[in-house]
Protein backbone atom coordinates (compact mmCIF):
# COMPACT_ATOMS: atom_id res chain seq x y z
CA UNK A 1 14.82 -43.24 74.28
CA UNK A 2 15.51 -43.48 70.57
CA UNK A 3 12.37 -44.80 70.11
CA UNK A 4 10.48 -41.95 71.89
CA UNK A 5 12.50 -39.63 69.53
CA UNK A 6 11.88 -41.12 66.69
CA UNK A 7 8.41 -41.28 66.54
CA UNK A 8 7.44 -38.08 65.59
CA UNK A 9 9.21 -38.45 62.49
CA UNK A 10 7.57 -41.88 61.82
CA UNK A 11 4.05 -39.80 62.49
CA UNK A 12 5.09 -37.25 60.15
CA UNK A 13 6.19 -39.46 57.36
CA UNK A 14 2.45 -41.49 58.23
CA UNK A 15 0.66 -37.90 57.48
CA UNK A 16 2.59 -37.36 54.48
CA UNK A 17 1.87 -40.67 53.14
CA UNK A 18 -1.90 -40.36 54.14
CA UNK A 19 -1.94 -37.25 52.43
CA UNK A 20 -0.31 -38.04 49.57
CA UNK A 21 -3.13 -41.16 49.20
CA UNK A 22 -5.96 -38.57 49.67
CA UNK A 23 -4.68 -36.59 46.90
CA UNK A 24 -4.12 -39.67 44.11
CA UNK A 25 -8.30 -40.93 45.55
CA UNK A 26 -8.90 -36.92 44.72
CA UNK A 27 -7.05 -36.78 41.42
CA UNK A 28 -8.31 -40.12 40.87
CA UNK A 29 -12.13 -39.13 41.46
CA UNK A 30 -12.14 -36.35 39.55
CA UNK A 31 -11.04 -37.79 36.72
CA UNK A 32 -13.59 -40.61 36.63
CA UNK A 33 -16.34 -37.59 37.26
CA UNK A 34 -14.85 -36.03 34.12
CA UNK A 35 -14.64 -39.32 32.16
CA UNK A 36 -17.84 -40.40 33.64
CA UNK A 37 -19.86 -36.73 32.78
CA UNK A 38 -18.33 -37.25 29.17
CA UNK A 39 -19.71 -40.79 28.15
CA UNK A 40 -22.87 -39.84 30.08
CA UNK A 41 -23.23 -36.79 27.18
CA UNK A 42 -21.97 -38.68 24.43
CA UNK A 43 -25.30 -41.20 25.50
CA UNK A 44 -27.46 -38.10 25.76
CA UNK A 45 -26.92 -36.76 22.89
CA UNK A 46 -26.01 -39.56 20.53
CA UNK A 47 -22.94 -38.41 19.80
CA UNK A 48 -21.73 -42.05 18.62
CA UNK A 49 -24.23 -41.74 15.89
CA UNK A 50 -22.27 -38.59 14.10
CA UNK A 51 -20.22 -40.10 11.58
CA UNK A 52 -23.88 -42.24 10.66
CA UNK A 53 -25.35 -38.64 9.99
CA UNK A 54 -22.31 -36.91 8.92
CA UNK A 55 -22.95 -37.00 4.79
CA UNK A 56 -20.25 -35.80 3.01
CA UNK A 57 -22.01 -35.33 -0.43
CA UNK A 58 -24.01 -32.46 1.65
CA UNK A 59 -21.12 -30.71 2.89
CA UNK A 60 -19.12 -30.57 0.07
CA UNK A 61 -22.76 -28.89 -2.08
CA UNK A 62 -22.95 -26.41 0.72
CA UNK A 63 -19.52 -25.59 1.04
CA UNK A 64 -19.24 -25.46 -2.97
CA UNK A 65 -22.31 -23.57 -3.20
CA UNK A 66 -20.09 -21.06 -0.73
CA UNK A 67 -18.22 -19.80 -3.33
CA UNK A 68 -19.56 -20.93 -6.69
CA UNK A 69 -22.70 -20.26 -8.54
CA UNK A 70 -24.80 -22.67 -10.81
CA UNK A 71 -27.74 -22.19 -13.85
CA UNK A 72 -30.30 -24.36 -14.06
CA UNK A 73 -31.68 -26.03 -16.88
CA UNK A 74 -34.95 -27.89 -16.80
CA UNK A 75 -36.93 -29.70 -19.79
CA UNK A 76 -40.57 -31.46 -19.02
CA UNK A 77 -40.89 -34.84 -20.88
CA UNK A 78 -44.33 -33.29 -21.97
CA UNK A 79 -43.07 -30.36 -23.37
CA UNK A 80 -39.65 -30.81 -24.52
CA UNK A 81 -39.70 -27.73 -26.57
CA UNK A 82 -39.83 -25.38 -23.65
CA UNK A 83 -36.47 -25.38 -22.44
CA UNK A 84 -35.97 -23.15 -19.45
CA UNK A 85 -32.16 -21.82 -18.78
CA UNK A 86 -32.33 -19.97 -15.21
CA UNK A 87 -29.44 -18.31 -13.07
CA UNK A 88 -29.60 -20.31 -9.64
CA UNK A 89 -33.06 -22.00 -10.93
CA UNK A 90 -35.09 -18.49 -10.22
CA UNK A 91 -38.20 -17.91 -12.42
CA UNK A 92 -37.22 -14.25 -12.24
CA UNK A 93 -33.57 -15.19 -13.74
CA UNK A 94 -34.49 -16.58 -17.55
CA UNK A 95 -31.51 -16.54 -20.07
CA UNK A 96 -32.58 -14.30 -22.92
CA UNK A 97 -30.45 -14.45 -24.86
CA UNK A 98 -29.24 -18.45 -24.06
CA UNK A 99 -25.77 -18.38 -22.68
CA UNK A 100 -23.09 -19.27 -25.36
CA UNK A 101 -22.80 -22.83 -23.25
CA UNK A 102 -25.83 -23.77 -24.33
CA UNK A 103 -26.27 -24.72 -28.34
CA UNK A 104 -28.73 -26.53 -30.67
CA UNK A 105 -27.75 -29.75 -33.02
CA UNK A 106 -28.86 -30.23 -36.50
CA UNK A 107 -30.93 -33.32 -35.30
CA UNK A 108 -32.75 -31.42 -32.17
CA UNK A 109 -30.75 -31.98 -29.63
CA UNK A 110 -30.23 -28.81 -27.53
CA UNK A 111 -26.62 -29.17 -26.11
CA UNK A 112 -25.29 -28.08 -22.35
CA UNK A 113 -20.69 -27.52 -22.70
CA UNK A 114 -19.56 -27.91 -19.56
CA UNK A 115 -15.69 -26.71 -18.66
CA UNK A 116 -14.33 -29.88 -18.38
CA UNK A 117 -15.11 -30.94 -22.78
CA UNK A 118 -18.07 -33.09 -21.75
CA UNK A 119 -21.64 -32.57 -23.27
CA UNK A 120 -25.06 -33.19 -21.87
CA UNK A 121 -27.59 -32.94 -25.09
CA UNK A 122 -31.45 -33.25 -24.55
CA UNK A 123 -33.65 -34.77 -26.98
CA UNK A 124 -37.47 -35.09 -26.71
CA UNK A 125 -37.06 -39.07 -25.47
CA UNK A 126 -33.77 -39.05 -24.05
CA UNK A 127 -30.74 -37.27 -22.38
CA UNK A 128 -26.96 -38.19 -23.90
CA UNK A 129 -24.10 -37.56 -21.94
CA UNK A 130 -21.09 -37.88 -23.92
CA UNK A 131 -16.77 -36.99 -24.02
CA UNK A 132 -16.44 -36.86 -20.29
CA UNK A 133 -13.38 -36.70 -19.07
CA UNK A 134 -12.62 -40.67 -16.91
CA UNK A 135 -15.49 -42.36 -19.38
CA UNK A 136 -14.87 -45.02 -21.93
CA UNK A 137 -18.24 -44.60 -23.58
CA UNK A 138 -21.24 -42.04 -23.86
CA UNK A 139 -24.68 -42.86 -21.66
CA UNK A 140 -28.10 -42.34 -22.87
CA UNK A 141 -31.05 -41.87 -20.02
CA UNK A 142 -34.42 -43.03 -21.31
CA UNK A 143 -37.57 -43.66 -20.10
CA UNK A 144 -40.00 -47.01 -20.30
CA UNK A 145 -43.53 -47.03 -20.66
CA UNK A 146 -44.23 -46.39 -17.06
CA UNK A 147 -42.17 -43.18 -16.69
CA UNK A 148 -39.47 -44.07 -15.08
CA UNK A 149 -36.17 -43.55 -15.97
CA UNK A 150 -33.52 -45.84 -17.04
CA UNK A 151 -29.95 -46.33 -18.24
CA UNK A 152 -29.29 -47.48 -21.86
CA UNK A 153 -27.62 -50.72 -22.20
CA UNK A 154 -28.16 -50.93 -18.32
CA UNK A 155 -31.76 -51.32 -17.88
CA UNK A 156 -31.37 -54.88 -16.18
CA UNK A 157 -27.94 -54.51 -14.36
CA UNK A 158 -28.22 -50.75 -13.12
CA UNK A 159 -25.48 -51.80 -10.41
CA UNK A 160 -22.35 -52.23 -13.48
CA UNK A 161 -23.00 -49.10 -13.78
CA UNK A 162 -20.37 -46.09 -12.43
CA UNK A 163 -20.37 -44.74 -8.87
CA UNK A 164 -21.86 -41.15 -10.38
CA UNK A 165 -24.52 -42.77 -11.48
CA UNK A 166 -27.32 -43.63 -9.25
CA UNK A 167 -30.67 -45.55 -10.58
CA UNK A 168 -33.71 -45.55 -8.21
CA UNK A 169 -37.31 -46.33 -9.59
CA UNK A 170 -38.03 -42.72 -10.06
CA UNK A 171 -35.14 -41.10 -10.74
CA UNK A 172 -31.40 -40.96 -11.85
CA UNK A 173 -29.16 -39.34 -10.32
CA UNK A 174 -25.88 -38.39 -12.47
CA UNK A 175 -22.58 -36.20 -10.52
CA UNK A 176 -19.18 -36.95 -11.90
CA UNK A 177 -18.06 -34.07 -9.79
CA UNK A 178 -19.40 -31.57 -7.79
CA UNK A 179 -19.59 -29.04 -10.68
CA UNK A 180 -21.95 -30.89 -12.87
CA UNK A 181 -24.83 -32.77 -12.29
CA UNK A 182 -27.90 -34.42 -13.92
CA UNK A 183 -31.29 -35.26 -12.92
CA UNK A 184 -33.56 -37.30 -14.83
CA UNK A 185 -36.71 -37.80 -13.15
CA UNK A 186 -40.25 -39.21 -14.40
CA UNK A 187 -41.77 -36.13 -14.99
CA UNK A 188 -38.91 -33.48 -15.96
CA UNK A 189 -35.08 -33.45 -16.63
CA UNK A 190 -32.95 -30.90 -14.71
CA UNK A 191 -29.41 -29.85 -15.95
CA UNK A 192 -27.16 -28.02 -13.45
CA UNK A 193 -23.76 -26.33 -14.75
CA UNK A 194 -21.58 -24.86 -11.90
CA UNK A 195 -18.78 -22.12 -12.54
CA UNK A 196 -16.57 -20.43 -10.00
CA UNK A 197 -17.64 -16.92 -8.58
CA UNK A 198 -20.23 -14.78 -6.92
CA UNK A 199 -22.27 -13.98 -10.64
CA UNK A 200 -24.45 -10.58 -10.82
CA UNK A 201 -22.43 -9.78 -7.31
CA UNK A 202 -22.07 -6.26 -8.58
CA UNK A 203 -25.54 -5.85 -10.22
CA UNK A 204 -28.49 -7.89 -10.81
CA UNK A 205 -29.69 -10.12 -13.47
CA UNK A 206 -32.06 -7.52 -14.47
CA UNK A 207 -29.76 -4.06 -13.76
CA UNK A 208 -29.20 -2.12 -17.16
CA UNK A 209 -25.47 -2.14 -15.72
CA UNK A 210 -25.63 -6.24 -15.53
CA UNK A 211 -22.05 -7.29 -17.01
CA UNK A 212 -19.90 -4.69 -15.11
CA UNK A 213 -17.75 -5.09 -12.48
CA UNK A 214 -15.92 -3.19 -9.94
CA UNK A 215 -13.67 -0.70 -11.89
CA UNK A 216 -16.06 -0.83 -14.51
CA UNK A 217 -18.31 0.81 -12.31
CA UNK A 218 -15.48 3.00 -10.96
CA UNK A 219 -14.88 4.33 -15.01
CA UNK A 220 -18.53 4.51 -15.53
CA UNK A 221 -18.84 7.33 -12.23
CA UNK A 222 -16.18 9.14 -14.00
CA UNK A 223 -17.56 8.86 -17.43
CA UNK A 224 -18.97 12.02 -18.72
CA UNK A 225 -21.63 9.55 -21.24
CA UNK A 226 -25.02 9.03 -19.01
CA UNK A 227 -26.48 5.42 -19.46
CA UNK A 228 -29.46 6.78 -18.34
CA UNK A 229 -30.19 10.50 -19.94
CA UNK A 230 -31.96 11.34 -16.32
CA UNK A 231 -30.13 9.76 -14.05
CA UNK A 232 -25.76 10.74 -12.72
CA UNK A 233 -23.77 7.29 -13.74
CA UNK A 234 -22.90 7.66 -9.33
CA UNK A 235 -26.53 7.87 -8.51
CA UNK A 236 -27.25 4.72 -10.83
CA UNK A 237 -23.99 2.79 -10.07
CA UNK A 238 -25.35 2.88 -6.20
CA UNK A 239 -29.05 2.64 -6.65
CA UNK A 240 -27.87 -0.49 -9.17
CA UNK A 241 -25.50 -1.81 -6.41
CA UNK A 242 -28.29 -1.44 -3.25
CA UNK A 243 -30.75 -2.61 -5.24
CA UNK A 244 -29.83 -5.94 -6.14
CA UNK A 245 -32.17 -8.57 -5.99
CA UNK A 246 -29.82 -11.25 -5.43
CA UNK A 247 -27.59 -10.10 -2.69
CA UNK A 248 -29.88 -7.48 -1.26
CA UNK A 249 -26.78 -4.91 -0.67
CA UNK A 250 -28.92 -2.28 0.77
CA UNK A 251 -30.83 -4.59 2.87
CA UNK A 252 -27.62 -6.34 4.44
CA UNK A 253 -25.48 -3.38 4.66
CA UNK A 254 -28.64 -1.82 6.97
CA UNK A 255 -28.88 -4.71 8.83
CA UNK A 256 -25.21 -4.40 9.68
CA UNK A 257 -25.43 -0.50 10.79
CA UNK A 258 -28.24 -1.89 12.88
CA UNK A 259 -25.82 -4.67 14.60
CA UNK A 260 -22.98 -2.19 14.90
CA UNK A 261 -25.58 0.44 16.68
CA UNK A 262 -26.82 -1.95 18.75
CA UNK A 263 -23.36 -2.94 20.46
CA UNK A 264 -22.36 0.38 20.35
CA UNK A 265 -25.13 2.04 22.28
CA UNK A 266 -25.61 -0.74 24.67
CA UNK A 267 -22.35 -1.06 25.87
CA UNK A 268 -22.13 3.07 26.07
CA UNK A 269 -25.17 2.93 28.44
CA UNK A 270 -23.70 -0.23 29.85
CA UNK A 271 -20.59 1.83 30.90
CA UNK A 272 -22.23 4.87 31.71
CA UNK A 273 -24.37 2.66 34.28
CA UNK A 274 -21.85 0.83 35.55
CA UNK A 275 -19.38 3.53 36.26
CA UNK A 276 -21.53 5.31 39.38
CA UNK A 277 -23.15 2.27 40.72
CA UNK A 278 -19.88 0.42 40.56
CA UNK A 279 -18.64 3.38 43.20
CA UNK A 280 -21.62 3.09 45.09
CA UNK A 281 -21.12 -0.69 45.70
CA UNK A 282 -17.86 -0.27 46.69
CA UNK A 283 -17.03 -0.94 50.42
CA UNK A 284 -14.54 2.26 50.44
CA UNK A 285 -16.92 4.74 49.12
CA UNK A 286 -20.45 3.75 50.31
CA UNK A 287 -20.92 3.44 53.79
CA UNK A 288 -24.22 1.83 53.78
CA UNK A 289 -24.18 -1.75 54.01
CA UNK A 290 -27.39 -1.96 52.65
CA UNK A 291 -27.19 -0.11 49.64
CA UNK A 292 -24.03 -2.20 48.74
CA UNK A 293 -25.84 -5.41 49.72
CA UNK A 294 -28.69 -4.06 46.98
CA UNK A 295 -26.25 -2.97 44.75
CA UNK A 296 -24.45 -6.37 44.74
CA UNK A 297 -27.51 -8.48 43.83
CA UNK A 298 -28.91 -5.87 40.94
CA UNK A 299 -25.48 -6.98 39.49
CA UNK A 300 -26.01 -10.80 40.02
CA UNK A 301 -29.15 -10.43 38.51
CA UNK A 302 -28.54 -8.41 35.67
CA UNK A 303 -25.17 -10.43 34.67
CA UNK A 304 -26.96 -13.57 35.83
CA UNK A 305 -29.57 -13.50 32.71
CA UNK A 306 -28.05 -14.10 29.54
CA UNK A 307 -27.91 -11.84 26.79
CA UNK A 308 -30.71 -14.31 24.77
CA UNK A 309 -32.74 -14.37 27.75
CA UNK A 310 -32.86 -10.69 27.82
CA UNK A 311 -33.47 -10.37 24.26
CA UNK A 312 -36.39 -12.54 24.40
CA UNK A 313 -38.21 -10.52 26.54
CA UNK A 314 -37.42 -7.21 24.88
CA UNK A 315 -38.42 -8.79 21.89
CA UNK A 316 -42.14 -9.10 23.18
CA UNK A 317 -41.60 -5.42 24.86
CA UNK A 318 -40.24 -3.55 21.17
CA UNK A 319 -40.46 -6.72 18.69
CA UNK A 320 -37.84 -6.39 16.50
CA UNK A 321 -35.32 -4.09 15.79
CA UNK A 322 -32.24 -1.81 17.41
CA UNK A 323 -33.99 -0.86 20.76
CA UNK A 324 -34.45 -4.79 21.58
CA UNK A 325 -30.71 -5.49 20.98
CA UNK A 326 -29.76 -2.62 22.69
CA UNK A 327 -31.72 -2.84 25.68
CA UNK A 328 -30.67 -6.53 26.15
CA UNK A 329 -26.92 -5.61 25.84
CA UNK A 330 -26.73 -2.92 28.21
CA UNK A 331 -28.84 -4.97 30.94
CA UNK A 332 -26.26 -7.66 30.94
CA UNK A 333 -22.82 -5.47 30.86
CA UNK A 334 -24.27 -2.89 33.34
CA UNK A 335 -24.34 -5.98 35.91
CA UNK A 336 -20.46 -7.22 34.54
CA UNK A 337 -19.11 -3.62 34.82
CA UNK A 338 -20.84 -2.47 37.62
CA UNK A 339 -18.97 -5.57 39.69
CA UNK A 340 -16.04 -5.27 37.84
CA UNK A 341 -15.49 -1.20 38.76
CA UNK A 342 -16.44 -1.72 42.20
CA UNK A 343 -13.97 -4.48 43.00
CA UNK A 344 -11.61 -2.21 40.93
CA UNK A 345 -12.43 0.57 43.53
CA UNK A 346 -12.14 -1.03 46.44
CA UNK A 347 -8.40 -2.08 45.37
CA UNK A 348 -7.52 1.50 44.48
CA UNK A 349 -4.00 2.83 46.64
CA UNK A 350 -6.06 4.63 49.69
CA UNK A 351 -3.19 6.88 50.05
CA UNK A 352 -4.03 8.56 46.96
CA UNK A 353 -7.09 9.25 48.72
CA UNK A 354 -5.63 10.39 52.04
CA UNK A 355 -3.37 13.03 50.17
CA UNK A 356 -5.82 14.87 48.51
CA UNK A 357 -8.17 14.54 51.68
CA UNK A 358 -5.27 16.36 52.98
CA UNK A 359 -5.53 19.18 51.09
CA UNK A 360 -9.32 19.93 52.46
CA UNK A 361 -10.86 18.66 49.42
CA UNK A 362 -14.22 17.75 49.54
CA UNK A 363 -15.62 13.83 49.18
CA UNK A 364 -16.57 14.29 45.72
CA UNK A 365 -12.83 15.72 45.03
CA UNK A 366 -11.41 12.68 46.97
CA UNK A 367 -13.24 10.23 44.57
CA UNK A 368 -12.83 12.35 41.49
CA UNK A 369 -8.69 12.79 41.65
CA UNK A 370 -7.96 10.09 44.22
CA UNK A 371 -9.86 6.80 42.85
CA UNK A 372 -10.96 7.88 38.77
CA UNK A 373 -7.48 8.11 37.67
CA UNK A 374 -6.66 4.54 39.09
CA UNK A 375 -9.52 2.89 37.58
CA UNK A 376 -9.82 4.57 34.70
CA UNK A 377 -7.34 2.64 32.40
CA UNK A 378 -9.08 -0.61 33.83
CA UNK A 379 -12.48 1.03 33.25
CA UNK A 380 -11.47 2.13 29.31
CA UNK A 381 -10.01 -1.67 28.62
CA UNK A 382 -13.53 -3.55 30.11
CA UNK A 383 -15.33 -1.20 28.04
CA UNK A 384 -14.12 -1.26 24.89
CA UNK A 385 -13.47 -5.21 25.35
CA UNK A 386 -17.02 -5.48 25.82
CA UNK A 387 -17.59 -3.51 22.92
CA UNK A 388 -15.82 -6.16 20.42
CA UNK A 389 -17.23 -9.08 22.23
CA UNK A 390 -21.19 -7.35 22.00
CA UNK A 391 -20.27 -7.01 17.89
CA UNK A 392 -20.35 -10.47 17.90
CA UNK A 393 -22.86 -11.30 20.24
CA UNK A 394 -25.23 -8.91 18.60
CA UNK A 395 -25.44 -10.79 15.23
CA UNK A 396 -26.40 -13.66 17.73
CA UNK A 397 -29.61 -11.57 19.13
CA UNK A 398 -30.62 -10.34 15.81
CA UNK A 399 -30.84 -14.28 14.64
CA UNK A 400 -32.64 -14.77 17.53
CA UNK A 401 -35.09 -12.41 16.47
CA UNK A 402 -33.85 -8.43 17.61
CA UNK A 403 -32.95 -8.01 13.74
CA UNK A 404 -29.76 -6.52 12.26
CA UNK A 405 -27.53 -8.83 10.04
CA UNK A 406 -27.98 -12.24 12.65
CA UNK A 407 -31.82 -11.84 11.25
CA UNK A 408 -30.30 -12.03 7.52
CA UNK A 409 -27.76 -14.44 8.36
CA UNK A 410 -30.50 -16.67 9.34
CA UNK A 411 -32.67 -16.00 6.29
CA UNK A 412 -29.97 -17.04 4.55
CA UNK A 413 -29.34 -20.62 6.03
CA UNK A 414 -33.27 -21.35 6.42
CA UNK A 415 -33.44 -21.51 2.42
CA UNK A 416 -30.89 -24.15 1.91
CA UNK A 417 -29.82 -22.94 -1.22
CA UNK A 418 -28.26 -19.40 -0.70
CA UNK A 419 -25.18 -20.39 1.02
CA UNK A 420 -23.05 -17.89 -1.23
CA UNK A 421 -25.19 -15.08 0.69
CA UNK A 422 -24.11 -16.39 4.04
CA UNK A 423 -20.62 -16.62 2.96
CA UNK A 424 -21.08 -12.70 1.96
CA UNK A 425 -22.35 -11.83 5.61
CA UNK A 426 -19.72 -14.04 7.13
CA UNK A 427 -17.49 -12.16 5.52
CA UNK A 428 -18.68 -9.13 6.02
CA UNK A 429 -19.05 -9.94 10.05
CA UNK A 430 -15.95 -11.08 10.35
CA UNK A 431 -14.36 -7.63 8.66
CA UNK A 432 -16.44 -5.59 10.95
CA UNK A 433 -15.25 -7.37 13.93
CA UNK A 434 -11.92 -6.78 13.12
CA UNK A 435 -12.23 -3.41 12.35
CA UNK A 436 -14.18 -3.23 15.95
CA UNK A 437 -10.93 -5.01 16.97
CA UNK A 438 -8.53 -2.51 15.89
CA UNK A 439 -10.34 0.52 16.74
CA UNK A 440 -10.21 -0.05 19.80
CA UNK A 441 -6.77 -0.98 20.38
CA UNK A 442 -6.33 2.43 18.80
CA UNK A 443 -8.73 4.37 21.32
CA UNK A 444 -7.14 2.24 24.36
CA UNK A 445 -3.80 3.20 24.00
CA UNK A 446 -5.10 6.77 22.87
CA UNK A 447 -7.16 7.21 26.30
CA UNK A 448 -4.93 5.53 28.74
CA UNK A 449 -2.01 7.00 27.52
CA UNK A 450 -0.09 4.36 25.68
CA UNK A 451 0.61 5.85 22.10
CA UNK A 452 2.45 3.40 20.43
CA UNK A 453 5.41 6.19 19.81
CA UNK A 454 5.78 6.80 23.13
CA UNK A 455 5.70 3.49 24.13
């Protein structure tokens, strides 16, 4: 009898035990899927290779090059003479006058000072490099009758020499630290002298107000002396500042307007879209099955091509520009809001609904005092979350070829050497999505009722 009445139990504790085995072969699985999935990517892609590509000496140029500028100075072993000094190596960006870094010796030797005491002097057979900072001795770079160039005193044991000095057959490459460096190559030698700061930010290399910075400008707007008889000092102080040639203020400050404008529109048409077909795809309000059904995969396919996608073939409809950006945003958030306000809709309180039915107002009444106040604060959040997240995703389309700052940013990178510029634009995208960011909080809690006082 006991045995009868105890088996149940023993069935129920071999259930439990079964189960709990299916779970730990389930846990178990998944984890070797993950684990599995992971190493199969990391063999895809070569992933174990990264630290063999990673080169630190790269990083650390682009990330100086981020916040510091450099002049160039370049000497042909054919014409020593001509001496070029150029701001970031430009042919448009000559020194005249020569920077007070830059001096002559009694003996021919043009001299480069660099911050740190050291010297780098050129003469018309060799390059001297002498009181640096760490160094027991001076080095002299020559060259032998074939051109190439070679380390005095080190000509037949190139490896005793430093780690900052590098000797191939063709060149020699000299970087005690990442603000000074020397080339001396077979044909030419190349000088380059770093300093701190974004030089000529303000105005250009060629700007008659070249030298001034911010509140000098401010002082010069108030300044009843014109620097130009025909010209207001605020007229030139902004035509100065949008016209500069090396960080092309007008042009990136456009190209921003044209990103902002682009998320702002499309997600405005994007709500006002999304809004009435989100209530006619909702099972409480539209009665036709069919319609919803449509409805329902319009969304799927709207939300279901990216943003890129749909800014690739815009691009080929408008080329480039605001209505390709635009166009591409609102397509994909009409799809995302339209599903998100009709599953909003259907969840509205119904009673809402019947009470105002009550009252003998019409369908359209129902829906416009029964359901819009509900969704309404839900319907003001999505949108204006959409709006910050399409700030950002609309520097992504312009680099993909719709324009506005993304197009810049990309310009930028491409050239490999103006990495200051993208740092600007960063910068610049970053404020604007925080000012996105904060505007809106401000308009939420204006439109749904939330003042922060009140609160």
């Amino acid at each position: 009898m006991s045995a009868v009445a105890d088996m149940p139990l023993a069935m129920q504790m071999a259930a439990s035990d079964a189960r709990a085995r299916k779970n730990r072969i389930y846990t178990i699985g998944f984890f070797a899927v993950v684990v599995i999935y992971f190493f199969a990517s990391f063999v895809q892609f070569e992933l174990f290779r990264v630290v063999e590509r990673w080169n630190p000496d790269r990083a650390a140029l682009f990330v100086l090059d981020t916040y510091a500028h450099k002049d160039h100075i370049t000497m042909r072993w054919k014409e020593p003479e001509e001496i070029r000094v150029a701001f970031e190596g430009g042919h448009r960006h000559v020194y005249d006058p020569l920077p007070a870094w830059f001096t002559y010796t009694d003996d021919g030797g043009q001299v480069v000072d660099f911050d740190n005491g050291g010297t780098m002097t050129i003469y018309k057979d060799r390059v001297v490099m002498a009181s640096w900072p760490k160094t027991t001795r001076d080095y002299v770079f020559l060259r032998n009758e074939g051109g190439s160039p070679y380390v005095e005193d080190y000509k037949d044991n190139p490896q005793d020499l430093p780690d900052f000095i590098r000797v191939t057959e063709n060149k020699i490459e000299v970087r005690p630290t990442l603000f000074e460096r020397l080339q001396v190559y077979k044909s030419k030698v190349e000088i380059h002298r770093y300093e701190v700061g974004w030089k000529y930010f303000w105005f250009d290399f060629d700007s008659p107000l070249v030298g001034t910075g911010f509140f000098g400008a401010i002082g010069l707007i108030f300044s009843g002396d014109r620097v130009v008889p025909d010209q207001s000092n605020f007229s030139l102080v902004l035509d100065q500042f949008l016209e500069n040639d090396i960080w092309h203020h007008g042009i990136v400050l456009f190209a921003l307007l044209e990103t902002i404008l682009m998320a702002l529109i499309g997600t405005m048409i994007a709500s006002m879209l999304g809004l009435p077909l989100g209530f006619l795809a909702a099972r409480n309000v539209t009665p036709f099955s069919s319609v919803r059904f449509a409805l329902r995969r319009l969304f799927d396919f709207l939300r279901g091509i990216d943003t890129l996608i749909w800014s690739l073939i815009f691009l080929r409809a408008f080329g480039p520009g605001l209505f390709t950006g635009m166009f591409a945003i609102a397509f994909t958030d009409t799809g995302t809001l339209g599903k998100l306000m009709s599953e909003a809709i259907e969840n509205a309180d119904g009673k809402q609904v019947e009470g105002i039915q009550s009252t003998g107002a019409k369908r359209v009444q129902r829906y416009r005092f029964g359901i819009v106040p509900q969704i309404m604060p839900v319907f003001i959040s999505q949108s204006l979350y959409y709006l910050e997240s399409n700030t950002r995703s609309a520097v992504i389309i312009g680099a993909m070829g719709a324009g506005g700052i993304g197009l810049q940013f990309l310009g930028a990178l491409q050239t490999g050497t103006d990495f200051e510029n993208v740092a600007y634009m960063a910068i610049l995208v970053l404020l604007t999505v925080i000012a996105m960011d904060a505007m809106s909080a401000r308009l939420r809690r204006a439109l749904i009722g939330m003042d922060e006082d009140k609160h």
